[in-house]
N, C-alpha and C. Protein backbone atom coordinates (compact mmCIF):
# COMPACT_ATOMS: atom_id res chain seq x y z
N UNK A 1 2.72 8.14 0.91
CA UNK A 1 1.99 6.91 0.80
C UNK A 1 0.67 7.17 0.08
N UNK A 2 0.41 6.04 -0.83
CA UNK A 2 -1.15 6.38 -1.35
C UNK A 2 -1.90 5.48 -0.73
N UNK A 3 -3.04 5.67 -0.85
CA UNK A 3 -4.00 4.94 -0.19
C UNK A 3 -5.35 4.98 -0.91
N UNK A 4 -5.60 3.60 -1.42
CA UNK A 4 -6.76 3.67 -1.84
C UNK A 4 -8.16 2.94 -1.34
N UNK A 5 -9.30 3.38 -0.69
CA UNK A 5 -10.59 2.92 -0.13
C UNK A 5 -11.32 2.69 -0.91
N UNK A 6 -11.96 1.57 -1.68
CA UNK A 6 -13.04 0.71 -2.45
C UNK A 6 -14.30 0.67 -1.57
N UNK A 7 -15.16 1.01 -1.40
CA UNK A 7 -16.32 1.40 -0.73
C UNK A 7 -17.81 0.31 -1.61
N UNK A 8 -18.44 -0.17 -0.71
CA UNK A 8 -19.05 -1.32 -1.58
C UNK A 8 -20.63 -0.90 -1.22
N UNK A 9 -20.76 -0.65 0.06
CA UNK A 9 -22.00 -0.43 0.32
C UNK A 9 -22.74 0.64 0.71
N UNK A 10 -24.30 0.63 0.72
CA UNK A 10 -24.87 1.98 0.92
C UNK A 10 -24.41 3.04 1.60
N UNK A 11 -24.92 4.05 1.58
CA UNK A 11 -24.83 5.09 2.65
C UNK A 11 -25.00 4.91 4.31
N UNK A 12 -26.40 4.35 4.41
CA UNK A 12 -27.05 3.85 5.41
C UNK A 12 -27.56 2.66 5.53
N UNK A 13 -27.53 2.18 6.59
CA UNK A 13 -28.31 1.08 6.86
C UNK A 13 -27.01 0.12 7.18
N UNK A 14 -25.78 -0.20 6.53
CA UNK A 14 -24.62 -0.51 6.87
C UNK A 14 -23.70 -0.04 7.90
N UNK A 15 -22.78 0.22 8.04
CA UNK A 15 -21.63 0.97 8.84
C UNK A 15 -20.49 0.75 8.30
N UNK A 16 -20.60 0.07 6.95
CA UNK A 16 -19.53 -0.34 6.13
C UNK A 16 -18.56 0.76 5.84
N UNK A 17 -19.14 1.75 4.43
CA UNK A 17 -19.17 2.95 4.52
C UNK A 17 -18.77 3.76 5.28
N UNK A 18 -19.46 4.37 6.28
CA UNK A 18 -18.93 5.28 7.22
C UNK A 18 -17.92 4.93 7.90
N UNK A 19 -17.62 4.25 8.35
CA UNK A 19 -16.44 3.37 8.76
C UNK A 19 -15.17 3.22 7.78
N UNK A 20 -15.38 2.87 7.18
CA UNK A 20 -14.63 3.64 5.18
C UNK A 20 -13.94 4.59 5.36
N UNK A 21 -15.38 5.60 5.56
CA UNK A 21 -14.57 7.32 5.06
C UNK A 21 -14.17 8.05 6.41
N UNK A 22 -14.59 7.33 7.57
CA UNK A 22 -13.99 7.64 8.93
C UNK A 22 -12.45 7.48 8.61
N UNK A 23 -11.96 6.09 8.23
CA UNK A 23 -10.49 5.90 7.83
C UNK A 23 -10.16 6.55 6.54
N UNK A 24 -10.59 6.55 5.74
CA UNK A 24 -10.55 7.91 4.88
C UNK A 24 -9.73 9.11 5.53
N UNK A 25 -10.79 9.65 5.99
CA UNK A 25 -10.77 11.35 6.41
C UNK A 25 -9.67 11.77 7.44
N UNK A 26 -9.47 10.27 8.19
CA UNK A 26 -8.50 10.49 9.08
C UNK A 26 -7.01 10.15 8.85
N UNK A 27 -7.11 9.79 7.29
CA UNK A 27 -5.35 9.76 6.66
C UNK A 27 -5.02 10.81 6.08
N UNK A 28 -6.33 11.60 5.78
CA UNK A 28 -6.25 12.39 4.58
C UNK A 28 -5.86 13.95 5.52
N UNK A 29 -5.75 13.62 6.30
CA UNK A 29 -5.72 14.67 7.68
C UNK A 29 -3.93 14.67 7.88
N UNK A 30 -3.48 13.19 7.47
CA UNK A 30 -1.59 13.07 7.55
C UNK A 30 -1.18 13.80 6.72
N UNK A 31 0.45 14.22 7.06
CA UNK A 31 0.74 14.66 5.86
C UNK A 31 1.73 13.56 4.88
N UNK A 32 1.53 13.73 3.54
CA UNK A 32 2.35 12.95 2.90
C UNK A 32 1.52 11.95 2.25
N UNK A 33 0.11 12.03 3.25
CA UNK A 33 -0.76 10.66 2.45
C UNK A 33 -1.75 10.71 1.72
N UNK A 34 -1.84 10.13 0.72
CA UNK A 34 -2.35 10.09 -0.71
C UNK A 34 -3.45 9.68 -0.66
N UNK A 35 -5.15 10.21 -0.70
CA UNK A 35 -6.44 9.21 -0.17
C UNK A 35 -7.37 8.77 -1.50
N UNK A 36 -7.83 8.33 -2.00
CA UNK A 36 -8.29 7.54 -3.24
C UNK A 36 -9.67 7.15 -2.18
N UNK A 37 -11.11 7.70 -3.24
CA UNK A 37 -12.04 6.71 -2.31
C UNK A 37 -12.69 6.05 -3.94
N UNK A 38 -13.03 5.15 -3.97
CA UNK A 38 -13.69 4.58 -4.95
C UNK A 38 -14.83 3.80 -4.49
N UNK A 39 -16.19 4.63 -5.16
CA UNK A 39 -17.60 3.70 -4.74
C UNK A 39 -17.78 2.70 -5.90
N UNK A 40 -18.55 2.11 -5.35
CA UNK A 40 -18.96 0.93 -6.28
C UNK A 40 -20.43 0.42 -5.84
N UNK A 41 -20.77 -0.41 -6.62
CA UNK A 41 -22.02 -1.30 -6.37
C UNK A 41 -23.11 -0.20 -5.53
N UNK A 42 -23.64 -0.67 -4.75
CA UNK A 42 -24.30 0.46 -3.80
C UNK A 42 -24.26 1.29 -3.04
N UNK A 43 -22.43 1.41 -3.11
CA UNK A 43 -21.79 2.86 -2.12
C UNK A 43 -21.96 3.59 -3.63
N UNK A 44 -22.17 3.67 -4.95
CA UNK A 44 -22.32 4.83 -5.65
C UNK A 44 -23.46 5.89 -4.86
N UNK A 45 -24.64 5.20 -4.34
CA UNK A 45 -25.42 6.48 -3.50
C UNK A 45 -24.67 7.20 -2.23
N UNK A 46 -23.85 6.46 -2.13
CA UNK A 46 -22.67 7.46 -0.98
C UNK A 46 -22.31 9.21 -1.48
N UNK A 47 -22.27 9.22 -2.81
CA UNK A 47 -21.70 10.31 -3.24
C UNK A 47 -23.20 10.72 -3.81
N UNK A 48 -24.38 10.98 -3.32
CA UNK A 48 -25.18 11.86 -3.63
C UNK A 48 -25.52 13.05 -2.67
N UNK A 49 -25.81 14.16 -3.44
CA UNK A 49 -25.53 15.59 -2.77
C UNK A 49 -27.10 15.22 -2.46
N UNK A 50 -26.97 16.12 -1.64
CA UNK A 50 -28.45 16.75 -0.55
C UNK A 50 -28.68 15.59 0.47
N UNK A 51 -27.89 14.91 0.88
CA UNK A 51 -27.95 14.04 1.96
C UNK A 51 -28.69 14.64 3.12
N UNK A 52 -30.40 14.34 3.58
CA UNK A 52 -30.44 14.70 4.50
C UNK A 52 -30.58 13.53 5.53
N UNK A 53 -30.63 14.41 6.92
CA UNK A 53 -30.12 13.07 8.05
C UNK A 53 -30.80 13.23 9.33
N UNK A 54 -31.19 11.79 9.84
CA UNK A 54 -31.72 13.29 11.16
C UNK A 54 -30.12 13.96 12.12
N UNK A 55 -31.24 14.91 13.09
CA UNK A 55 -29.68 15.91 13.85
C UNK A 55 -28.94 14.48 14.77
N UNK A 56 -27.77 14.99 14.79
CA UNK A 56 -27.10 13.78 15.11
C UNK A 56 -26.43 12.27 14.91
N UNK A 57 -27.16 12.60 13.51
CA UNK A 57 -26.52 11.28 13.14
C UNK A 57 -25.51 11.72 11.93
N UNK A 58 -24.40 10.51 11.54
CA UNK A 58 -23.68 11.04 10.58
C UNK A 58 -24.23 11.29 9.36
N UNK A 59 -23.34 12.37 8.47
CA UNK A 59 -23.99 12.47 7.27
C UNK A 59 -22.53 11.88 5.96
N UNK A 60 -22.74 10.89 5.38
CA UNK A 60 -21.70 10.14 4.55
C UNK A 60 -21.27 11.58 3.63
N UNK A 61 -22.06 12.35 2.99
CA UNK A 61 -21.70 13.52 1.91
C UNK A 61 -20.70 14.10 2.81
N UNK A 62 -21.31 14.72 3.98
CA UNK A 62 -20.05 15.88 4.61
C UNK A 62 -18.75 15.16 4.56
N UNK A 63 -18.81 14.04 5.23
CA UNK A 63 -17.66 13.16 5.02
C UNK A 63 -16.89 12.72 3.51
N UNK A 64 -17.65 12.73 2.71
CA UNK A 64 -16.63 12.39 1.63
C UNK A 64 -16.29 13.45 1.25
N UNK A 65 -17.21 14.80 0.96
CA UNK A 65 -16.41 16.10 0.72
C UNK A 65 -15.71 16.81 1.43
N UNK A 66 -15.22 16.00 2.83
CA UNK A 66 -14.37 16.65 3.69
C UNK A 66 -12.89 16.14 3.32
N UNK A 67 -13.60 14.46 2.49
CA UNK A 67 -12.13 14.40 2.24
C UNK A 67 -11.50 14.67 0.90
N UNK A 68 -12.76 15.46 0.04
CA UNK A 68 -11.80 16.40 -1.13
C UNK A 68 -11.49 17.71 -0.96
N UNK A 69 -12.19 18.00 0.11
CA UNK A 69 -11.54 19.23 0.38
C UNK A 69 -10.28 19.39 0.84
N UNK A 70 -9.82 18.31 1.02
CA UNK A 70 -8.47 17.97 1.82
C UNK A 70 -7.32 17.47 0.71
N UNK A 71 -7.91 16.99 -0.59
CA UNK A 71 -7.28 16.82 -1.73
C UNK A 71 -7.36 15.32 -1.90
N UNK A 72 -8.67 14.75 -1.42
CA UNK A 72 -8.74 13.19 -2.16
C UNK A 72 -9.18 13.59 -3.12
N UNK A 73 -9.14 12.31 -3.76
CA UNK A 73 -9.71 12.02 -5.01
C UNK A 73 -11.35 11.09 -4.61
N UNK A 74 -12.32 11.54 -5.18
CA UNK A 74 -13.58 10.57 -4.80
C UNK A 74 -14.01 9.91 -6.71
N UNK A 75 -14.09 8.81 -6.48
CA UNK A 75 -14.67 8.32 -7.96
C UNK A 75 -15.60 7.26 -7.26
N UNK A 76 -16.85 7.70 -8.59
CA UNK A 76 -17.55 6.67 -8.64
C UNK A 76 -17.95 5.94 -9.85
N UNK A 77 -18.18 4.68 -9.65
CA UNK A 77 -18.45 4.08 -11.01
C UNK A 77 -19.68 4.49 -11.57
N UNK A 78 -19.31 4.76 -12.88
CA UNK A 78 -20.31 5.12 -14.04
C UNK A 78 -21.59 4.05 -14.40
N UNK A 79 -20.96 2.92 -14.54
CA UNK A 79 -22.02 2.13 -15.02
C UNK A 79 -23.13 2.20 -13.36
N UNK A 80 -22.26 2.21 -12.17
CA UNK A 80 -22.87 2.02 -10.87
C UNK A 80 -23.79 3.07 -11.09
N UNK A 81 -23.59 4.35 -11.07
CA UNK A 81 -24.48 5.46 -11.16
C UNK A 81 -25.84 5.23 -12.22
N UNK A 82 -25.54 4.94 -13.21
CA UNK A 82 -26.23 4.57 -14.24
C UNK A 82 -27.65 4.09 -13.85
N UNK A 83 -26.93 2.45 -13.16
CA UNK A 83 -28.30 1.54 -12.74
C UNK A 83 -29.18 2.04 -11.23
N UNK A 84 -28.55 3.35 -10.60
CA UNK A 84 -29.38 3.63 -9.52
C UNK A 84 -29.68 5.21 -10.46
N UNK A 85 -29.91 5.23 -11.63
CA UNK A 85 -30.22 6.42 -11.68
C UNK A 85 -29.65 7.87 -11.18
N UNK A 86 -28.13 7.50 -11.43
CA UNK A 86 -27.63 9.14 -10.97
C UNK A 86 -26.76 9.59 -11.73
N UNK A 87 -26.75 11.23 -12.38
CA UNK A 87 -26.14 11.45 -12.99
C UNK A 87 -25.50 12.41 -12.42
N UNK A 88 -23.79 12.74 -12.88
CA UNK A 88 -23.36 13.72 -12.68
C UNK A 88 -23.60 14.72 -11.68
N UNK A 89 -24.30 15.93 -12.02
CA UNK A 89 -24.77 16.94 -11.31
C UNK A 89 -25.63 16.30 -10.00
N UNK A 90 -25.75 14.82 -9.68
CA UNK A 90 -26.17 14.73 -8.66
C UNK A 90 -25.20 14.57 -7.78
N UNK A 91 -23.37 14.67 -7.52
CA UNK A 91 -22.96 13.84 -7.24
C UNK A 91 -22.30 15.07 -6.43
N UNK A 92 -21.87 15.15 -5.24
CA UNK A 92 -21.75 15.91 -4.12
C UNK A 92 -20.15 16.68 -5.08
N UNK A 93 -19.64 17.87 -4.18
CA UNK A 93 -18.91 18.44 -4.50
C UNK A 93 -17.58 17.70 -4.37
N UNK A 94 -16.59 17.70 -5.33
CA UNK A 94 -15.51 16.91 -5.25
C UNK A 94 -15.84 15.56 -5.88
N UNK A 95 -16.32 14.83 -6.10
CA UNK A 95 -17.39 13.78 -6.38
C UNK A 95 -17.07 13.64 -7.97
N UNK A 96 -16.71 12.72 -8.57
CA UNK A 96 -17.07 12.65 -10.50
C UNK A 96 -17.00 11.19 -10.36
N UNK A 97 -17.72 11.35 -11.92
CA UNK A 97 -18.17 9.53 -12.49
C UNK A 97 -16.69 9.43 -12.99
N UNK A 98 -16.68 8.29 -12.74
CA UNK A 98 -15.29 7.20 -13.04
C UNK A 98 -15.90 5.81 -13.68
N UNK A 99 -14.90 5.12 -13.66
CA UNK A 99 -14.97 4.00 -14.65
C UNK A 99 -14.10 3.27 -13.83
N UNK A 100 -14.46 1.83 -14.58
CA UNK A 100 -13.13 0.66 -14.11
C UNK A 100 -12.03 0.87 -14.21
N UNK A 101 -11.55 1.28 -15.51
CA UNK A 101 -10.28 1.80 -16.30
C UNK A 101 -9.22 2.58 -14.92
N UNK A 102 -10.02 3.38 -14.51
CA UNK A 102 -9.59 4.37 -13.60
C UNK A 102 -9.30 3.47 -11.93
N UNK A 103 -10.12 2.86 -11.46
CA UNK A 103 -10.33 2.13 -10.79
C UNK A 103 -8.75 0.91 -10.43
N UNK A 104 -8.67 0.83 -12.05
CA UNK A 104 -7.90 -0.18 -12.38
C UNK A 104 -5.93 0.77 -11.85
N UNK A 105 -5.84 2.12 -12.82
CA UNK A 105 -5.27 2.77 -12.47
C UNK A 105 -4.55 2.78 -10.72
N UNK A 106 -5.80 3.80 -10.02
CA UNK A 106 -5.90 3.89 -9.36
C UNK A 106 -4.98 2.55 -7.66
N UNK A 107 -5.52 1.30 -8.41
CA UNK A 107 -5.06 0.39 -7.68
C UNK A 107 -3.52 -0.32 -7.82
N UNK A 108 -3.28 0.20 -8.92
CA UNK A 108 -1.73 -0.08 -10.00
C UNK A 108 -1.09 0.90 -9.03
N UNK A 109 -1.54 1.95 -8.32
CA UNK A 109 -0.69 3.23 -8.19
C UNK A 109 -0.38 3.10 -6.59
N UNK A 110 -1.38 2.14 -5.96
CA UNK A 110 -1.55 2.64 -4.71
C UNK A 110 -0.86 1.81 -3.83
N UNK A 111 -0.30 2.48 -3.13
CA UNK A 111 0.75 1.25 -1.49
C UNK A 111 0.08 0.53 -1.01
N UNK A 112 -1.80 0.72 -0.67
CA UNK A 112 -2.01 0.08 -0.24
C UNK A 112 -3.59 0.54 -0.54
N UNK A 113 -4.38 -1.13 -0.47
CA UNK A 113 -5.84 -0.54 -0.99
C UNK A 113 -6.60 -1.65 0.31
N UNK A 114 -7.41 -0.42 0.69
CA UNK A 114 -8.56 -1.18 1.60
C UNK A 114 -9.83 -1.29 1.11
N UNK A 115 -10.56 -2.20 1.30
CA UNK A 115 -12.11 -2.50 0.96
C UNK A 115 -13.03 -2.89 1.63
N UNK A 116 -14.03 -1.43 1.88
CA UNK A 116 -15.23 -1.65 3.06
C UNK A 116 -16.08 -1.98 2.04
């Protein structure tokens, strides 16, 4: 099964997000299932490295690179990155700029697409 997660909002301050890559991380943990996360709009700061947090609370980076370490795919939109100022090398491990194009792909491919 593939599965693709569209992610819309910040890191923090929401629960949109984390709630997202909570269901994320915990398919990507099945076997057989295919995890797609795609940020957009103001979840592009989701995928910035050096996330710090205070102790105890979640941290969105560990979480999305837990779920490429596991063999998702994480994209974020390019133009999104752009207008908050982030490039590339800011973008946590597992993490690359994407495009609509891909986006578009991505949703052509997938059994099923959720959107936090």
């Amino acid at each position: 099964m593939k599965v693709l997660f569209i992610l819309n909002d910040g890191p923090y301050g929401s629960e949109r997000s984390y709630n997202g890559l909570r269901l994320a991380g915990s398919m990507a943990k099945k076997d057989g299932v295919e995890v797609k996360v795609f940020f957009i709009g103001d979840a592009a700061a989701c995928a910035k490295k050096g996330q710090k947090v205070p102790q105890g609370y979640y941290n969105i980076e560990v979480m999305g690179s837990g779920i490429a370490k596991r063999g998702g795919k994480i994209g974020v939109c390019g133009t999104c990155m752009d207008a908050r100022g982030l490039d590339e090398p800011d973008l946590f491990d597992g993490a690359h700029r994407s495009t609509l194009d891909e986006l578009t792909i991505w949703t052509m491919e997938a059994d099923k697409v959720l959107v936090f």
